[in-house]
Structures are given as structure tokens and as C-alpha cells.
C-alpha atoms as a PDB file:
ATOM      1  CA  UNK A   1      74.680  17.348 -27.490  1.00  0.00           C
ATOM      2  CA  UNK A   2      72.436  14.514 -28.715  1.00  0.00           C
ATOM      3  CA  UNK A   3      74.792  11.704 -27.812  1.00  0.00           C
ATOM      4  CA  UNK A   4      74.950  13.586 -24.531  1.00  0.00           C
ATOM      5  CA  UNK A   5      71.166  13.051 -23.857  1.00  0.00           C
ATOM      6  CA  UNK A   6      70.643  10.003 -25.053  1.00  0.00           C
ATOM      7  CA  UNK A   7      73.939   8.920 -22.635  1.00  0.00           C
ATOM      8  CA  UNK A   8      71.821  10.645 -19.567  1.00  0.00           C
ATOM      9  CA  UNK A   9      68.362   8.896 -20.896  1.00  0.00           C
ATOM     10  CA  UNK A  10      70.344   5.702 -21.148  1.00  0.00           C
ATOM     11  CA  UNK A  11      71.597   6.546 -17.578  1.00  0.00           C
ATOM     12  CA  UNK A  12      68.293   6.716 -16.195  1.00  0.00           C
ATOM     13  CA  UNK A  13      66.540   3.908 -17.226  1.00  0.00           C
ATOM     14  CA  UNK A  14      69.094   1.602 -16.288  1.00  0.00           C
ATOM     15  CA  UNK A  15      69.423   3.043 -12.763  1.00  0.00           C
ATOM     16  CA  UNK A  16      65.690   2.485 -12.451  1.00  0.00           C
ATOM     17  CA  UNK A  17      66.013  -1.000 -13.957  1.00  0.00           C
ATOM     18  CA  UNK A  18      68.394  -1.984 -11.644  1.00  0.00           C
ATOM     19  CA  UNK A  19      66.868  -0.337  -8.201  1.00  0.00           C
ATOM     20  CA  UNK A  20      62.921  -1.057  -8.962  1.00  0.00           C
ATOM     21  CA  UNK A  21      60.938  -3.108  -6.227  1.00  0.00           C
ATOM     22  CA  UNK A  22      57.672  -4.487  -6.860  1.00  0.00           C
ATOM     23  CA  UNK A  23      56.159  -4.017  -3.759  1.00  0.00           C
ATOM     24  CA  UNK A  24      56.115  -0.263  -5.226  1.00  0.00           C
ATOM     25  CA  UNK A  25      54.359  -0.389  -7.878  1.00  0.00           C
ATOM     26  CA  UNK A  26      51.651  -2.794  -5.836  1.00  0.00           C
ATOM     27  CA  UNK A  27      52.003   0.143  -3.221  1.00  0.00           C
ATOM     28  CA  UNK A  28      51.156   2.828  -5.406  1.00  0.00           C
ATOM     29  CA  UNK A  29      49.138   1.768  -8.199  1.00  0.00           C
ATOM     30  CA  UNK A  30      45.648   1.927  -6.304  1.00  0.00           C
ATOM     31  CA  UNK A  31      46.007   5.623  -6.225  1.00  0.00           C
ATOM     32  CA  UNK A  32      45.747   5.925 -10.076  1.00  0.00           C
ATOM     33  CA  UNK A  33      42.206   5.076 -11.579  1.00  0.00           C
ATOM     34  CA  UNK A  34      43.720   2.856 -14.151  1.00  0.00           C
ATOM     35  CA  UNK A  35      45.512   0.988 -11.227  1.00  0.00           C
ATOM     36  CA  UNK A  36      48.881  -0.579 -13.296  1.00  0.00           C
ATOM     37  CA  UNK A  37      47.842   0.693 -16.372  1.00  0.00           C
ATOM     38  CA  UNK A  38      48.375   4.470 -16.049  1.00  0.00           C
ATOM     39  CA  UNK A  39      50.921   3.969 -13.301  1.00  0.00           C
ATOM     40  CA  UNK A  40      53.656   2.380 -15.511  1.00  0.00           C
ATOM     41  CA  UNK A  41      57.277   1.970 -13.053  1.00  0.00           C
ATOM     42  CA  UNK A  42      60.227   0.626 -12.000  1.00  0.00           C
ATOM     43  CA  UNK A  43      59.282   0.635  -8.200  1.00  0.00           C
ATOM     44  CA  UNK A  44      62.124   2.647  -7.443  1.00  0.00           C
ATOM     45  CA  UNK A  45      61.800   3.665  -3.381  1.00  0.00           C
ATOM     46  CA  UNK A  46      61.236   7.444  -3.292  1.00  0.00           C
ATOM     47  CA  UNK A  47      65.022   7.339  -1.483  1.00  0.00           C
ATOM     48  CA  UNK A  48      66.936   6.101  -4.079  1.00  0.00           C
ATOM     49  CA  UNK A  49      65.278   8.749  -6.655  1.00  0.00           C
ATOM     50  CA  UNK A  50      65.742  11.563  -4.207  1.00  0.00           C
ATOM     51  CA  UNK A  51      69.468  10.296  -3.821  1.00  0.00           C
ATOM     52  CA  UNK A  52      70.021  10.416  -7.827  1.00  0.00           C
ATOM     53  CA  UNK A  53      67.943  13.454  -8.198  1.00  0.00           C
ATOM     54  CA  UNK A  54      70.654  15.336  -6.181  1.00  0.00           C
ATOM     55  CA  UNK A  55      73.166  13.204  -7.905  1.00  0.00           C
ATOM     56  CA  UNK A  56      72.864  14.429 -11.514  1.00  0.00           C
ATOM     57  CA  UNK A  57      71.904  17.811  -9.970  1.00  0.00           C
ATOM     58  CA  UNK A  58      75.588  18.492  -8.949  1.00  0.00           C
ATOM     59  CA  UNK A  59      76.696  17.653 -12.463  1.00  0.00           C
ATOM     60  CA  UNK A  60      78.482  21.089 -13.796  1.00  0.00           C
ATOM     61  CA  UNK A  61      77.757  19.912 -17.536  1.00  0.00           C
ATOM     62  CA  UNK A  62      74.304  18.755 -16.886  1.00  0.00           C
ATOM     63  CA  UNK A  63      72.669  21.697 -18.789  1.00  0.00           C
ATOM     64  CA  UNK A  64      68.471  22.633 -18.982  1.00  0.00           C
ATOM     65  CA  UNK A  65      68.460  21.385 -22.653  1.00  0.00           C
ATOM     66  CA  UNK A  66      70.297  18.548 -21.815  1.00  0.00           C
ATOM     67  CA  UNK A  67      67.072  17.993 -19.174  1.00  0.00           C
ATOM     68  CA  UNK A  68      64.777  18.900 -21.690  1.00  0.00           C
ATOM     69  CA  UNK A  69      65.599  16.682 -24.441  1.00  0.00           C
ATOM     70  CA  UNK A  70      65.982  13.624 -22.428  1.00  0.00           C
ATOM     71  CA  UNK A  71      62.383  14.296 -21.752  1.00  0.00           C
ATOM     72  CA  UNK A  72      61.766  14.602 -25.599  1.00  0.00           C
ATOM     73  CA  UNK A  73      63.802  11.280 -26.897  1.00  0.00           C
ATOM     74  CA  UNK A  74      61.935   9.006 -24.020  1.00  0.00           C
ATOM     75  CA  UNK A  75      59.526   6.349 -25.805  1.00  0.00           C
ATOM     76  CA  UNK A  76      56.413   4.934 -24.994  1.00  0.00           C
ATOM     77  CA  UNK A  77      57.951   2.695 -22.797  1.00  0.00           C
ATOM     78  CA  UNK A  78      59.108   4.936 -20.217  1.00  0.00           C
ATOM     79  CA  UNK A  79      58.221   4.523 -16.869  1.00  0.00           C
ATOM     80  CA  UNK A  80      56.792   7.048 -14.440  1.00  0.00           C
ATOM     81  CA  UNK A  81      60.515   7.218 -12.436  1.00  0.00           C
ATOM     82  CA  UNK A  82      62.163   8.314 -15.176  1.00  0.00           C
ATOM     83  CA  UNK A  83      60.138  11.379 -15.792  1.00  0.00           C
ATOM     84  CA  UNK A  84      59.911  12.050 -12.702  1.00  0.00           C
ATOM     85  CA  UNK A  85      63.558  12.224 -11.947  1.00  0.00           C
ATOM     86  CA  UNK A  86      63.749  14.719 -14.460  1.00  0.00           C
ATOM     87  CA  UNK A  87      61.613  17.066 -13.061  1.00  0.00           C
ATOM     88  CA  UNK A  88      63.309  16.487  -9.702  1.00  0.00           C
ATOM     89  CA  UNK A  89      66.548  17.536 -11.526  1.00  0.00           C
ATOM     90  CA  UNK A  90      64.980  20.919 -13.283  1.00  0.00           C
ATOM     91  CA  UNK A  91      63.353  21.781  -9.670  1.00  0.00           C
ATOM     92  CA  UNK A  92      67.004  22.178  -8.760  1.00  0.00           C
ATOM     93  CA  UNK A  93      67.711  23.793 -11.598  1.00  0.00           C
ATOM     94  CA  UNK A  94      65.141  26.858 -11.495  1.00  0.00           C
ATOM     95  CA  UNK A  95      67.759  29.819 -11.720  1.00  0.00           C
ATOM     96  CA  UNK A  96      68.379  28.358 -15.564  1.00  0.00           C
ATOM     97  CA  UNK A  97      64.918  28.685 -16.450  1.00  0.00           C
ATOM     98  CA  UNK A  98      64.906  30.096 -19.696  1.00  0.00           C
ATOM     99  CA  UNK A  99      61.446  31.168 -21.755  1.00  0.00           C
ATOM    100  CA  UNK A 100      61.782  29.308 -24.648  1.00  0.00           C
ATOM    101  CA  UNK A 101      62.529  26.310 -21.563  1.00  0.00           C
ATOM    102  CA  UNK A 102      58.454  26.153 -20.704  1.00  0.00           C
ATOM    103  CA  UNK A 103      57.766  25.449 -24.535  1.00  0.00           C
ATOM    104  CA  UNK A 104      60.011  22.582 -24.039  1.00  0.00           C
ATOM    105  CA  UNK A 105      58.340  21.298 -20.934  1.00  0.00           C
ATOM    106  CA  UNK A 106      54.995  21.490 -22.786  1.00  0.00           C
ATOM    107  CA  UNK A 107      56.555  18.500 -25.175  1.00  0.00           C
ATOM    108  CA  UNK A 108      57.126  16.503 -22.150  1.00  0.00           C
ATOM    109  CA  UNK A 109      52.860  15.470 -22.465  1.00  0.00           C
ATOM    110  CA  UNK A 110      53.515  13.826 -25.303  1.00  0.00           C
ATOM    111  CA  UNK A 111      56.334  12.294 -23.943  1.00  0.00           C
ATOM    112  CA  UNK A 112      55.905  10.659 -20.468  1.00  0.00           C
ATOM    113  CA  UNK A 113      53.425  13.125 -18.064  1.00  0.00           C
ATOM    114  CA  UNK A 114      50.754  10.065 -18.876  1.00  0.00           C
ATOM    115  CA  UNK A 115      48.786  10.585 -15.063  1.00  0.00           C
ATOM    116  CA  UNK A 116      47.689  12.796 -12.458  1.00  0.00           C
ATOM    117  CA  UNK A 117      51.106  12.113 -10.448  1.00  0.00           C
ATOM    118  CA  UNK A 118      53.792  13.225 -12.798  1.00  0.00           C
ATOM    119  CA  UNK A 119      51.797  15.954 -13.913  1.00  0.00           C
ATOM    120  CA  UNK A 120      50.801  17.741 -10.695  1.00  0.00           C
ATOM    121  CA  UNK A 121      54.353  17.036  -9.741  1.00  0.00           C
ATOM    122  CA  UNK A 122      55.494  19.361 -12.750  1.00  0.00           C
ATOM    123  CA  UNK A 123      52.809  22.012 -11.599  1.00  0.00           C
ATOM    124  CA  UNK A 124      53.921  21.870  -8.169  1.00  0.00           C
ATOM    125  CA  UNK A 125      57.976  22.048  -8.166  1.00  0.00           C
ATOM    126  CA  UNK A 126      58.674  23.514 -11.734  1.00  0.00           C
ATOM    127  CA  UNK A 127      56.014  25.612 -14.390  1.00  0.00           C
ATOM    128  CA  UNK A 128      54.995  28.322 -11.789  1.00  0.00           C
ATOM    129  CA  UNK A 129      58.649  29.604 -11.113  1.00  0.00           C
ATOM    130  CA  UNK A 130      58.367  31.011 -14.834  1.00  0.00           C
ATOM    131  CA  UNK A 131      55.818  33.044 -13.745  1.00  0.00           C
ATOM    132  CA  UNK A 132      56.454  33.999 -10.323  1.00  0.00           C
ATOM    133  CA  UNK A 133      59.933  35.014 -11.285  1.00  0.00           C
ATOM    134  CA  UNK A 134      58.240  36.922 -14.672  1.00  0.00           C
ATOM    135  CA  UNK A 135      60.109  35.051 -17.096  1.00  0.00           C
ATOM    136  CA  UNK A 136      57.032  34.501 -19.018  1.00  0.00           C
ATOM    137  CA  UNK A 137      53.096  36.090 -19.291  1.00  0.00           C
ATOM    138  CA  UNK A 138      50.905  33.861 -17.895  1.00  0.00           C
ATOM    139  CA  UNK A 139      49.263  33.946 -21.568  1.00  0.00           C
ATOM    140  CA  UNK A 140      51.591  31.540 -22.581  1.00  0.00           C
ATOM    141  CA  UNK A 141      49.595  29.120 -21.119  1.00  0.00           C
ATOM    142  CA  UNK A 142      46.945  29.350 -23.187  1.00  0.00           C
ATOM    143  CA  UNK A 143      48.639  27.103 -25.906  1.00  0.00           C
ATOM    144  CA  UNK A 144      48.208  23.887 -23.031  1.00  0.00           C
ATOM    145  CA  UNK A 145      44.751  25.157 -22.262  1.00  0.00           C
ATOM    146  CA  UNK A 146      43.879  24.209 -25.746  1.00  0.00           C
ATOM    147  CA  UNK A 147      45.960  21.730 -25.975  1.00  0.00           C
ATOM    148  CA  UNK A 148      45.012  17.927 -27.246  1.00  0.00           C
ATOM    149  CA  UNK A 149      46.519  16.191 -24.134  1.00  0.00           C
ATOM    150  CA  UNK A 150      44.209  15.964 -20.929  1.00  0.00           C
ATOM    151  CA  UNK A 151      46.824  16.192 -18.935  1.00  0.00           C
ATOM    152  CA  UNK A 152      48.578  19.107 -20.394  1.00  0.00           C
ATOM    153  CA  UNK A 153      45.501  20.593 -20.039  1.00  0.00           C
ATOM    154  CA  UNK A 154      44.699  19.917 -16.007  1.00  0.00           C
ATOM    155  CA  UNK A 155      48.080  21.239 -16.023  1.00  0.00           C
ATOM    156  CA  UNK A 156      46.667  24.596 -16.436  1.00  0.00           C
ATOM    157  CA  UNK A 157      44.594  25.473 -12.816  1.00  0.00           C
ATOM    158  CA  UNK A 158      46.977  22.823 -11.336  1.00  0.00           C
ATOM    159  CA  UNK A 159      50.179  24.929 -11.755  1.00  0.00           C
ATOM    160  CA  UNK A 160      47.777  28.430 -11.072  1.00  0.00           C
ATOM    161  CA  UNK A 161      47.486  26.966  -7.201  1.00  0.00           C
ATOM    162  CA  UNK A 162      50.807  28.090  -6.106  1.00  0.00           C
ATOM    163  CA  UNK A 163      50.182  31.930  -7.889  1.00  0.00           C
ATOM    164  CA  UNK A 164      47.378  32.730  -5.657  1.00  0.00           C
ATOM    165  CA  UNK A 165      49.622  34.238  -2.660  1.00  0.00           C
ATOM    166  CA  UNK A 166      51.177  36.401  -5.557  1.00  0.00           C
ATOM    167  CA  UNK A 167      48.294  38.540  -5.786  1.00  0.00           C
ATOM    168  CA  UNK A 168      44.835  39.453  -4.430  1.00  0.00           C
ATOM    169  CA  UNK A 169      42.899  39.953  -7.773  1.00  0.00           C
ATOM    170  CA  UNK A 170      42.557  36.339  -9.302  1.00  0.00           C
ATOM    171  CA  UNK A 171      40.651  37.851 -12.406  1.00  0.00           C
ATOM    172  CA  UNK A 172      43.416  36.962 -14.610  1.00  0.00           C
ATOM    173  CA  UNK A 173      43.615  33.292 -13.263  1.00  0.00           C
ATOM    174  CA  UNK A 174      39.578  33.127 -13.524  1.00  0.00           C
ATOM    175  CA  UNK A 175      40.125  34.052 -17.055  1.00  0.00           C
ATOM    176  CA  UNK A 176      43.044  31.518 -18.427  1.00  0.00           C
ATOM    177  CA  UNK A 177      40.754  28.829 -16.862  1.00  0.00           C
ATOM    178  CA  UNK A 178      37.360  29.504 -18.226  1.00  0.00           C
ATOM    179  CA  UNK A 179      37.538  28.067 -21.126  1.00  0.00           C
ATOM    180  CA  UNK A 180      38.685  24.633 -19.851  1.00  0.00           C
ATOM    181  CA  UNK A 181      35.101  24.817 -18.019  1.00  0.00           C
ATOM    182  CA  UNK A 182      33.297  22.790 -20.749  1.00  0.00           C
ATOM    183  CA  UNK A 183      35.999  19.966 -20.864  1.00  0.00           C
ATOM    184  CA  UNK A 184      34.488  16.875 -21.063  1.00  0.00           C
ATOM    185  CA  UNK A 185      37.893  15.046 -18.858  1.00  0.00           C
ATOM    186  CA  UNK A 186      37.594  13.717 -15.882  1.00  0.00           C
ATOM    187  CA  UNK A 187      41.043  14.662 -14.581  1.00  0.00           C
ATOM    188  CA  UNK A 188      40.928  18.381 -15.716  1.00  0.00           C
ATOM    189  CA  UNK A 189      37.832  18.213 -14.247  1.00  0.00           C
ATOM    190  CA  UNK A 190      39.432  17.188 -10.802  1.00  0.00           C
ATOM    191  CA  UNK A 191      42.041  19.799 -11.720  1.00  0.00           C
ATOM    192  CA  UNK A 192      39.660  22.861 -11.805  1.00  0.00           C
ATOM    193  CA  UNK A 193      37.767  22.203  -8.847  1.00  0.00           C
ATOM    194  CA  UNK A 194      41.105  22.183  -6.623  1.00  0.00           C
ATOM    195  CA  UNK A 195      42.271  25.203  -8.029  1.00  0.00           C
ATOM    196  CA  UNK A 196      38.288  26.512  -7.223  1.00  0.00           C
ATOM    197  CA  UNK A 197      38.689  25.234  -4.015  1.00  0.00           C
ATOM    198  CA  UNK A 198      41.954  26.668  -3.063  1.00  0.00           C
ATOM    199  CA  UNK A 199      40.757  30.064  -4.459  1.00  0.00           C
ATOM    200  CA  UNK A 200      38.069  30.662  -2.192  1.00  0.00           C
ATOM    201  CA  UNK A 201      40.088  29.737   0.841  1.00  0.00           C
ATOM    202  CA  UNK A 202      41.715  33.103   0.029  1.00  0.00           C
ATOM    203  CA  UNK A 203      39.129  35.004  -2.037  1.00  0.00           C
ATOM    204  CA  UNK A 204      35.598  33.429  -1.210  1.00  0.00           C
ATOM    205  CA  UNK A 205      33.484  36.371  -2.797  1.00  0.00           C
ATOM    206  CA  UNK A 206      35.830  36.357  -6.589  1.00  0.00           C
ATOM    207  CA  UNK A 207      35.051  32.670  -6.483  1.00  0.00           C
ATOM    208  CA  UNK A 208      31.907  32.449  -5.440  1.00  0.00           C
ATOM    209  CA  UNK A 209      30.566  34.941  -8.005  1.00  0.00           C
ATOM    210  CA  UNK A 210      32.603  32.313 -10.720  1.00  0.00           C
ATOM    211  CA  UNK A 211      30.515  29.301  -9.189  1.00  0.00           C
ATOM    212  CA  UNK A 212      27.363  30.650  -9.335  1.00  0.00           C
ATOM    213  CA  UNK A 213      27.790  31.703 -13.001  1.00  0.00           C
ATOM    214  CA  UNK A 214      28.707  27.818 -13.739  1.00  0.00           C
ATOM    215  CA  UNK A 215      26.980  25.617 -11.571  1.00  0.00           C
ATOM    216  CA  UNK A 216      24.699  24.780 -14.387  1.00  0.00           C
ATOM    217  CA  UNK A 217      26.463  24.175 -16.881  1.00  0.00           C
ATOM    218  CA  UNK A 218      29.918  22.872 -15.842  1.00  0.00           C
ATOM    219  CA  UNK A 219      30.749  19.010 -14.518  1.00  0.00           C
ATOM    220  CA  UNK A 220      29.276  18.778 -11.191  1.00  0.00           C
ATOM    221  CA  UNK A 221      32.484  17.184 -10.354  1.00  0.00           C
ATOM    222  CA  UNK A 222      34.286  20.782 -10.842  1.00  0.00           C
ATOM    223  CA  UNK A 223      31.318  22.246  -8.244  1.00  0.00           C
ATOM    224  CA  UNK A 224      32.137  19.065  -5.803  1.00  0.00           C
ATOM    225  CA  UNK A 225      35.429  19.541  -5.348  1.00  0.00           C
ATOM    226  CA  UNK A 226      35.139  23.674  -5.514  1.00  0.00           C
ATOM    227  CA  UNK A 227      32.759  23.642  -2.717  1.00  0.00           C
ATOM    228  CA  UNK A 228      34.179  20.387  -0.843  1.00  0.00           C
ATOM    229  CA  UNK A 229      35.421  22.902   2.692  1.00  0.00           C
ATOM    230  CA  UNK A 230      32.057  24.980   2.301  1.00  0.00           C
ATOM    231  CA  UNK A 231      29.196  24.308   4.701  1.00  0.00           C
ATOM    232  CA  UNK A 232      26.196  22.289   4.316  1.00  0.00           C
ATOM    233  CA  UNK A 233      24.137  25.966   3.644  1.00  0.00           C
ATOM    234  CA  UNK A 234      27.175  27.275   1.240  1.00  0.00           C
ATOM    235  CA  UNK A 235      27.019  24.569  -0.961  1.00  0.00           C
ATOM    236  CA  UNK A 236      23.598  24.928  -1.427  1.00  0.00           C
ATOM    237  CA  UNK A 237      24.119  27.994  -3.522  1.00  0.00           C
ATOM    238  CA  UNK A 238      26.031  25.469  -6.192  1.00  0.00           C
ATOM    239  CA  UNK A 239      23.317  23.546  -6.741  1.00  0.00           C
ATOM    240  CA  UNK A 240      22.011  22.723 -10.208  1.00  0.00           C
ATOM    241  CA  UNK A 241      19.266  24.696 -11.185  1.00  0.00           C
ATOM    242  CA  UNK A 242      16.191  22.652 -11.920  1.00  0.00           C
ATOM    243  CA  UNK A 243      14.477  22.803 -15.584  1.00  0.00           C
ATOM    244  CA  UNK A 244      11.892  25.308 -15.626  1.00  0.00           C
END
């Protein structure tokens, strides 16, 4: 089995080696706050990794823990394709989603989700199948809510966006995020107030009540982007209380 990873790991980076352009990183690396920095690639066209995406996809022998620990033997050094190609491959994989599969996909912050991209790309395509399809409690998530890694962290109300047509009473989803409130990162902070912001699209009156019990003492940046579709008049509500 290990040879077998390392084969795929050694797989992947010389595919992206051999297929990355330039022009892609310069393309891309404005979006990322670090610029080059944080956005560390090959360049690879988005074509060529959706083409080997659905290549090692079709592989019979190609197993979850095979995925998994390619994720866990990657260096420093690896580059945002490579991850990402991974998590292309699990999307496809979702009817082998195991439990003991998300504690494995938690490893993968300490082991190439290093920005915004790769980690809302995990939120969006893979984590919240474990819960829609009840293969896990949602409470498992509180071990990434406390978690050391910003981005494992922002992970948390990131993946909770694509729950909120599951059910009408976000209580539960209000409470796995409350703590994260007081973070002091910029990017879970960015994180939250999406998730805010998507909320009250569907339940204005749970989330409002949540906003006005933290619009003092959370990052106005969480409030900003909570209340970004809200009117002139609505967003005054959110404002900071002055010192009495």
C-alpha cells in the first residue's frame, strides 16, 4: 500500500511538472492576498487537471486510502495542483466515504490546504457529503473548529453552506460556529460572514437574532460580509454599539 501511494504522489507531481504554464500562476495569483506566496503551482490549465481528475478516477485499484495518504506523504513543496487533483478524485469517489475517511481529510491542513482556494474547494465538492448522507454527526467537526490551522478552521462555516437546504432550523449550525466568533484570522473571518450571509438568504430572523447578539464584539469583517445583500436601513441594526 505505501509504495502504491507514493507511486500515485510520484504520478502527480510529475504530470503537473510536465503540463504547468506560467501564464497561470501570473493569472491566478492576484486572487490570493499573498499573491505567489500562498498560491504555490504548476500552472496546470484547469483542462488538463479536469482530464486527469477523471483519469485516475476510472482506476478500479485506486482506493479512498490510497487518496488519503497521498495527501498525507506530500511535503512542503507541494503545489496547489496537486492537492487539488486529489480532491477532484475523492469528489468522484463519494459513495466510498467512510467515517474514519473525514479524520483523514482533516490531516490534509497540515499537508497542502495552505489558502482560501484549496480549502473552500474541499468544503464545496467533498466534507458535506459525510453529513448529508449521515455518515458522521456534525459534532465531529468540532475537533477543526479548535483546531491550530486557520484554514482547517474557516473550513468549518465554509463546508456548513451547502447543509442549509437540509433543514429549516440552523440552531445546530449557529452552535458549531460560535465559538470560532472570537478568532482573531482574517480568512475564518471571511469564512463566517459567508456562511452568515448565506443563512439569512434562507432564514433572515435565526440570523438576524445571531448578529445582533455579536455585532459588538465579533470582527466587523464577519458583520460586513453577513450583512453585505441587506439594505442600507438593515445593516444599520449591525452597527457597533458606541461606548457608553
Amino acid at each position: 500500500m505505501k509504495e502504491n501511494f507514493l507511486t500515485l504522489n510520484q504520478e502527480i507531481a510529475e504530470f503537473c511538472a510536465h503540463n504547468g504554464e506560467e501564464w497561470v500562476v501570473n493569472k491566478y495569483a492576484r486572487y490570493f492576498r499573498e499573491g505567489s506566496n500562498e498560491y504555490h503551482a504548476w500552472g496546470v490549465p484547469s483542462e488538463k487537471l479536469k482530464m486527469k481528475s477523471t483519469e485516475l478516477a476510472a482506476r478500479e485499484d485506486l482506493t479512498m486510502e490510497m487518496i488519503l495518504n497521498c495527501a498525507l506523504s506530500a511535503t512542503a513543496a507541494t503545489r496547489y495542483e496537486e492537492t487539488s487533483l486529489l480532491i477532484a478524485v475523492a469528489e468522484k469517489r463519494l459513495k466510498t466515504l467512510e467515517p474514519q475517511h473525514l479524520q483523514g481529510m482533516g490531516q490534509w491542513f497540515a499537508h497542502g490546504i495552505n489558502n482560501w482556494a484549496l480549502c473552500d474547494m474541499l468544503c464545496n465538492k467533498v466534507v458535506p457529503a459525510f453529513f448529508l448522507k449521515r455518515i458522521v454527526p456534525l459534532q465531529e467537526l468540532e475537533s477543526w473548529r479548535n483546531s491550530p490551522l486557520r484554514f482547517q478552521r474557516r473550513a468549518v462555516p465554509v463546508q456548513t453552506i451547502k447543509l442549509l437546504k437540509s433543514t429549516s432550523d440552523y440552531s445546530c449550525f449557529l452552535d458549531l460556529i460560535e465559538p470560532l466568533m472570537t478568532d482573531n484570522e482574517r480568512v475564518v473571518h471571511q469564512g463566517l460572514g459567508w456562511f452568515l450571509r448565506e443563512a439569512w438568504k434562507k432564514q433572515p430572523q435565526q440570523i438576524a437574532s445571531f448578529l445582533l447578539k455579536w455585532k459588538d464584539n465579533s470582527a466587523r469583517l464577519i458583520i460586513q460580509y453577513a450583512t453585505e445583500k441587506m439594505t442600507s436601513e438593515e445593516k444599520l441594526k449591525y452597527k457597533r454599539s458606541k461606548p457608553s
